[in-house]
PDB file of N, CA and C in Angstrom:
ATOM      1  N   UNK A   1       0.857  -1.159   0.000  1.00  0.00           N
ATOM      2  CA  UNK A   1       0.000   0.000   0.000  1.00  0.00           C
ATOM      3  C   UNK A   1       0.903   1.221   0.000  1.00  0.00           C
ATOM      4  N   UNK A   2       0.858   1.936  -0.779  1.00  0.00           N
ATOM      5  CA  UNK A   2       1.801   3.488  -0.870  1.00  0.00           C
ATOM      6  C   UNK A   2       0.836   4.257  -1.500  1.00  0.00           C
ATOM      7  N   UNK A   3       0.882   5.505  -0.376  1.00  0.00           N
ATOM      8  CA  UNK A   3      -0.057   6.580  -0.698  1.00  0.00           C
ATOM      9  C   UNK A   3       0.649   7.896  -0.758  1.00  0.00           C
ATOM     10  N   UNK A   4       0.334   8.976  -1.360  1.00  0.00           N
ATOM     11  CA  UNK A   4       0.666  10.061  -1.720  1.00  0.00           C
ATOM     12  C   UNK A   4       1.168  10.693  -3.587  1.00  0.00           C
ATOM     13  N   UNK A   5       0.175  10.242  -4.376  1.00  0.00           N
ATOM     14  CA  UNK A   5       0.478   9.821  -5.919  1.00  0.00           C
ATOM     15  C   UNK A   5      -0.001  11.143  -6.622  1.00  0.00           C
ATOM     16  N   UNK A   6       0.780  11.913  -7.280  1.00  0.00           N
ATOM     17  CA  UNK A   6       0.205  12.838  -8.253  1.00  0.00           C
ATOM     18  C   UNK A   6       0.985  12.056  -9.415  1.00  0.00           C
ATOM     19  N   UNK A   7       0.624  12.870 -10.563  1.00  0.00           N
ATOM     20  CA  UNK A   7       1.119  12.203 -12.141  1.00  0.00           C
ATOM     21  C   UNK A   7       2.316  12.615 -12.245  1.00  0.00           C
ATOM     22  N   UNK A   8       2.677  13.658 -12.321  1.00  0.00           N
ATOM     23  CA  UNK A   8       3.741  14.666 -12.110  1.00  0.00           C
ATOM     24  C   UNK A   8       4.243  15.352 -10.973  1.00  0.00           C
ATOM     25  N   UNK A   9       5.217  15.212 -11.011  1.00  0.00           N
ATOM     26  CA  UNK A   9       5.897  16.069  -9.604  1.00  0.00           C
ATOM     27  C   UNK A   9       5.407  17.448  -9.361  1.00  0.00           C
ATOM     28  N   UNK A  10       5.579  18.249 -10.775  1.00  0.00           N
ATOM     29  CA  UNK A  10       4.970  20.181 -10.953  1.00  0.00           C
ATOM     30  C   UNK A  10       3.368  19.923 -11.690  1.00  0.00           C
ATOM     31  N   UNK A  11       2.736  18.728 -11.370  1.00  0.00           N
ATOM     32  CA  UNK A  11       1.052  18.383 -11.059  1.00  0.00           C
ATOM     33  C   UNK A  11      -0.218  20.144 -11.292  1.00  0.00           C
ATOM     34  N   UNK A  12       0.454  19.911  -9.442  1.00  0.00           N
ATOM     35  CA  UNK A  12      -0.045  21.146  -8.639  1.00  0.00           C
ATOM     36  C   UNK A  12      -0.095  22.608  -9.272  1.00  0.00           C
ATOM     37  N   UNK A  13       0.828  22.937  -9.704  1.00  0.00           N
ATOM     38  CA  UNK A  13       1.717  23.687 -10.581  1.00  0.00           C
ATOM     39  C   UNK A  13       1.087  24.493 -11.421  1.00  0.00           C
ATOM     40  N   UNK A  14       0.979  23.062 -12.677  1.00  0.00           N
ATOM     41  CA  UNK A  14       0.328  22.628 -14.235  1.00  0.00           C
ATOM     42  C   UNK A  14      -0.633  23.149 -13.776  1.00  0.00           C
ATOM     43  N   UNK A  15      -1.330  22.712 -12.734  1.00  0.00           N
ATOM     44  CA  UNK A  15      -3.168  22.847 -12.746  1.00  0.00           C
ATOM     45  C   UNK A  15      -3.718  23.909 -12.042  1.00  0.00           C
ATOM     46  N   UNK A  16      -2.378  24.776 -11.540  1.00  0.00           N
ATOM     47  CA  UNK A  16      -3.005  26.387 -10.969  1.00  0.00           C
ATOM     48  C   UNK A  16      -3.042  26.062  -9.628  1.00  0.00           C
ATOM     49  N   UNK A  17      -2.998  24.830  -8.551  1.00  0.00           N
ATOM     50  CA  UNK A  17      -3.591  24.382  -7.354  1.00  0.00           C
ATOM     51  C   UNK A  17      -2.537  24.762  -6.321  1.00  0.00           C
ATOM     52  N   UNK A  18      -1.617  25.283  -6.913  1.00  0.00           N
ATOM     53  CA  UNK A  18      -0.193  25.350  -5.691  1.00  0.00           C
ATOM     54  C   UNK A  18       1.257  26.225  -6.468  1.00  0.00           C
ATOM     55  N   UNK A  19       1.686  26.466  -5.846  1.00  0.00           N
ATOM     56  CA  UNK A  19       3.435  27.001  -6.603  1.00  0.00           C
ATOM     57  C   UNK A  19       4.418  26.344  -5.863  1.00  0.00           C
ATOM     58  N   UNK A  20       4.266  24.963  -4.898  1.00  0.00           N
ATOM     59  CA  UNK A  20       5.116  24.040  -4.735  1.00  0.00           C
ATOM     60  C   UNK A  20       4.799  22.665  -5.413  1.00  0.00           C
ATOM     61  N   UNK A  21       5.848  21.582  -5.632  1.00  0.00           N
ATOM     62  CA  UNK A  21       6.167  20.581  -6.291  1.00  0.00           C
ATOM     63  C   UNK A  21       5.509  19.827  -5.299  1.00  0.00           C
ATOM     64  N   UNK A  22       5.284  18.460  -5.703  1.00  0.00           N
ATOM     65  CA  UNK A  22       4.684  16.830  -5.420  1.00  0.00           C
ATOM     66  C   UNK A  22       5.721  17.143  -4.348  1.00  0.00           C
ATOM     67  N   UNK A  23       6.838  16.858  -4.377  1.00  0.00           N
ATOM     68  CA  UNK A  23       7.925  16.307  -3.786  1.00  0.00           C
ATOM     69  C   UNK A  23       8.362  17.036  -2.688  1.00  0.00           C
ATOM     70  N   UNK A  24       8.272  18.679  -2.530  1.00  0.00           N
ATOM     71  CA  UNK A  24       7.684  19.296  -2.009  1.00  0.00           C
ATOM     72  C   UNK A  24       7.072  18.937  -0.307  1.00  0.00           C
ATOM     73  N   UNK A  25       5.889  18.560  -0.808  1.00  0.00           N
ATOM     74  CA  UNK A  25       4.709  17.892  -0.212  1.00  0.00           C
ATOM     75  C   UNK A  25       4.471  17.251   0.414  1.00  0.00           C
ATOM     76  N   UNK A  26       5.692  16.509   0.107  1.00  0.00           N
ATOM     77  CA  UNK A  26       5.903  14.887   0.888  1.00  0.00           C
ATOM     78  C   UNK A  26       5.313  13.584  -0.273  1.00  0.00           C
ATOM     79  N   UNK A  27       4.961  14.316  -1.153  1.00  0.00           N
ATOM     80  CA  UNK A  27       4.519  13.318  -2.677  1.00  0.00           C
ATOM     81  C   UNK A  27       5.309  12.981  -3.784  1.00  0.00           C
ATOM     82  N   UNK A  28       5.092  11.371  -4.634  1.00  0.00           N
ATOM     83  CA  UNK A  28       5.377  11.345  -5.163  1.00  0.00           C
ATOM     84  C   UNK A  28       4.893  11.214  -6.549  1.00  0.00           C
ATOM     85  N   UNK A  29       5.724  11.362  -7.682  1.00  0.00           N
ATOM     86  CA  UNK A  29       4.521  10.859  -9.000  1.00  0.00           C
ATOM     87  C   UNK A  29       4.626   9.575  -9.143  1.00  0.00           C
ATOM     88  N   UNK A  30       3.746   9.307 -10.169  1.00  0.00           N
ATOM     89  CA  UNK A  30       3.551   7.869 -10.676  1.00  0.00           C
ATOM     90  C   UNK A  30       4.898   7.621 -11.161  1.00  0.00           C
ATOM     91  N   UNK A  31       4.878   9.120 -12.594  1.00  0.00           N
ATOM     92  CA  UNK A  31       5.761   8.396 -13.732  1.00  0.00           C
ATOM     93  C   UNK A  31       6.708   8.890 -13.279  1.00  0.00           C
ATOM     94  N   UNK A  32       7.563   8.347 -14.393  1.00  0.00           N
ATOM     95  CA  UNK A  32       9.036   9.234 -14.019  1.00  0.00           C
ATOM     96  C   UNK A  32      10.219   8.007 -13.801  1.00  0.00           C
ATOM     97  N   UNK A  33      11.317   8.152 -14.170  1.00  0.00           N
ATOM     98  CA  UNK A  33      12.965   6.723 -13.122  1.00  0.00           C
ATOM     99  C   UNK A  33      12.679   7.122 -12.040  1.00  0.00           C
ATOM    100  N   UNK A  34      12.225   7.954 -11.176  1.00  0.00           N
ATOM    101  CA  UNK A  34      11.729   7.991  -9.356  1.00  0.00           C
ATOM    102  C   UNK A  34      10.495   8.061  -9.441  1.00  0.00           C
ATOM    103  N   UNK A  35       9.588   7.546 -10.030  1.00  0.00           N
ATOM    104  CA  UNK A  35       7.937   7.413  -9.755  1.00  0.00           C
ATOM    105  C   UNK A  35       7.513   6.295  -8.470  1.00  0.00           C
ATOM    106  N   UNK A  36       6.498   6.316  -8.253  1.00  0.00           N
ATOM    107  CA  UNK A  36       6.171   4.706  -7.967  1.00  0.00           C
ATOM    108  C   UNK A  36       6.068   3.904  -8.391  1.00  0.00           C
ATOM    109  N   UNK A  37       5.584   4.139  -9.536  1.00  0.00           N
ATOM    110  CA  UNK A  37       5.709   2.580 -10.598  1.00  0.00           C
ATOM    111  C   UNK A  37       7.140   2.028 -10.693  1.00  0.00           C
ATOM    112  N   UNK A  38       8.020   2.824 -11.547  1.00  0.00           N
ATOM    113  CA  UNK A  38       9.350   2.407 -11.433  1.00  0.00           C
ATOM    114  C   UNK A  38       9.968   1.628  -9.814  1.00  0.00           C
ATOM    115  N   UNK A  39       9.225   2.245  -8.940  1.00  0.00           N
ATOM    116  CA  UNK A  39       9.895   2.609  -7.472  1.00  0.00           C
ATOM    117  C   UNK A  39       8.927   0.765  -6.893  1.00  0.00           C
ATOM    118  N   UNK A  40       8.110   0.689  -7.621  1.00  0.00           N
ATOM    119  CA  UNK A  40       7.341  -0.638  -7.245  1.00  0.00           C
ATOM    120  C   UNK A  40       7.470  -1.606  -7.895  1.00  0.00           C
ATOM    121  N   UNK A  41       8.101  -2.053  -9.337  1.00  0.00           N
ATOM    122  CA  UNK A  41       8.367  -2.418  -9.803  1.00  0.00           C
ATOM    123  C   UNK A  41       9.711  -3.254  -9.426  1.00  0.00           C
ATOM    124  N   UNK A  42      11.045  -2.975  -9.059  1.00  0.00           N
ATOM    125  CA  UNK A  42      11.633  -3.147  -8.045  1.00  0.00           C
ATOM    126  C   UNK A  42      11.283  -4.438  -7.411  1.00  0.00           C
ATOM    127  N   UNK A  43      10.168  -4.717  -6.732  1.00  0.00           N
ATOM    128  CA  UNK A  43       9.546  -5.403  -5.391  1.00  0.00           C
ATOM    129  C   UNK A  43       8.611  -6.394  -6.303  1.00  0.00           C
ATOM    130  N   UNK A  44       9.081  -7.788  -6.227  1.00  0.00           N
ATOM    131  CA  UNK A  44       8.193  -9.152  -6.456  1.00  0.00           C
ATOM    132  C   UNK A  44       7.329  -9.265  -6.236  1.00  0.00           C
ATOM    133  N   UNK A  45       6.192  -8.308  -5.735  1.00  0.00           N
ATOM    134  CA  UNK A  45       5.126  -8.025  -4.566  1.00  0.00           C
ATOM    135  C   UNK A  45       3.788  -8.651  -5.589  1.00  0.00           C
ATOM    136  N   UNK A  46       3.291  -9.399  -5.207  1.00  0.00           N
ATOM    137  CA  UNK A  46       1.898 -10.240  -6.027  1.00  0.00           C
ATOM    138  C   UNK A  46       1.092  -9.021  -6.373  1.00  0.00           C
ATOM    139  N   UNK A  47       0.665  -8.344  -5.342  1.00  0.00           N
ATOM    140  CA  UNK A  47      -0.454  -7.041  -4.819  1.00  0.00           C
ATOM    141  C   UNK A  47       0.099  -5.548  -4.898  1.00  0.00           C
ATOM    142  N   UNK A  48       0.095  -4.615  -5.554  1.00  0.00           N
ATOM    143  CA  UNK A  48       0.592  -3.365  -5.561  1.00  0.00           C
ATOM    144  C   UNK A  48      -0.627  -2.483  -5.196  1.00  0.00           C
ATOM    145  N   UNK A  49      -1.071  -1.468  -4.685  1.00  0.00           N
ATOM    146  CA  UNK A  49      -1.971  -0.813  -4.414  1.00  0.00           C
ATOM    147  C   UNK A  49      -1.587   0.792  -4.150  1.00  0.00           C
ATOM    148  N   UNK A  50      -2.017   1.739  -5.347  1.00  0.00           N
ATOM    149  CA  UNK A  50      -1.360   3.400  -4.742  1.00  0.00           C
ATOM    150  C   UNK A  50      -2.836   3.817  -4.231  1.00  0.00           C
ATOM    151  N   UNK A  51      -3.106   4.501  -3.110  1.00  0.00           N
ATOM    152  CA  UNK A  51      -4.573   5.118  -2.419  1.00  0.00           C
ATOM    153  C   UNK A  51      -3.943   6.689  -2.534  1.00  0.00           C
ATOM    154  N   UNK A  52      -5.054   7.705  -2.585  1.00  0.00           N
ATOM    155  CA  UNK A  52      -4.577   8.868  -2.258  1.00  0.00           C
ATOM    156  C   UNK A  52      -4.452   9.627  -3.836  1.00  0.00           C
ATOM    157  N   UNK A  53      -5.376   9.070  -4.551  1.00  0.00           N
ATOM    158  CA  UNK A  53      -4.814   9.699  -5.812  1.00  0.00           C
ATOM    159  C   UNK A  53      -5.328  10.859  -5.999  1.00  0.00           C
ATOM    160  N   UNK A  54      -4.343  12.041  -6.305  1.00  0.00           N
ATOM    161  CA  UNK A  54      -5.417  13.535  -6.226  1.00  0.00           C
ATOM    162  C   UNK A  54      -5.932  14.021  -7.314  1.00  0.00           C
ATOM    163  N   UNK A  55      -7.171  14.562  -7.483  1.00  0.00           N
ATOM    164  CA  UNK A  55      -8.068  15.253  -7.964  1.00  0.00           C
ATOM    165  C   UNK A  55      -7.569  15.383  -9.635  1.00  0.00           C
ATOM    166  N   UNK A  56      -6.170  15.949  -9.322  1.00  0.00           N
ATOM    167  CA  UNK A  56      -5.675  16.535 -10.666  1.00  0.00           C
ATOM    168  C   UNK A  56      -4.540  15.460 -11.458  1.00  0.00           C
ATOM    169  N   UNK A  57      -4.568  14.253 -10.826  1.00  0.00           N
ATOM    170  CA  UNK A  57      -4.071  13.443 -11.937  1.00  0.00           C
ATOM    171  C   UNK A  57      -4.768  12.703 -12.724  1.00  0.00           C
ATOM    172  N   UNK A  58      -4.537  12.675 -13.900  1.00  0.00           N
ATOM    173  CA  UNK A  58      -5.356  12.486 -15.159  1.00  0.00           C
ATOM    174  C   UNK A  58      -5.173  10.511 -15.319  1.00  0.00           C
ATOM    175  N   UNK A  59      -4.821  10.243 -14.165  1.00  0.00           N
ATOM    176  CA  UNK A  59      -4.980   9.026 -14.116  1.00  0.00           C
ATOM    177  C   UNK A  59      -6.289   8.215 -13.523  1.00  0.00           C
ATOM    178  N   UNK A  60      -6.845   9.607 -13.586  1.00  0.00           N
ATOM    179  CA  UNK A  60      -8.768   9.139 -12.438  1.00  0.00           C
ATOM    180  C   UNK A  60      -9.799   9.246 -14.232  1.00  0.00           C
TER     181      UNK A  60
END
């Protein structure tokens, strides 16, 4: 379970919602060589699960 997922790190940014970064925040993005995917991928794990997905990633 890993929570805290925007699409992009400058997300917030892009979408007018903030003038600090994901990372910032204490968040990370999906994509990216430091995303979670990449970052979960890594791990043999049967079950992957990201909660927390915000408003403005175009992954909803």
């Amino acid at each position: 379970l890993f929570d805290g997922t925007l699409w992009l790190d400058d997300e917030m940014i892009q979408k007018g919602f903030s003038n600090r970064l994901g990372s910032q925040m204490g968040h990370m993005p999906v994509n990216g060589p430091d995303g979670t995917v990449s970052l979960l991928n890594r791990f043999s794990i049967d079950r992957k699960v990201l909660i927390h997905i915000n408003n403005t990633n175009p992954v909803l």
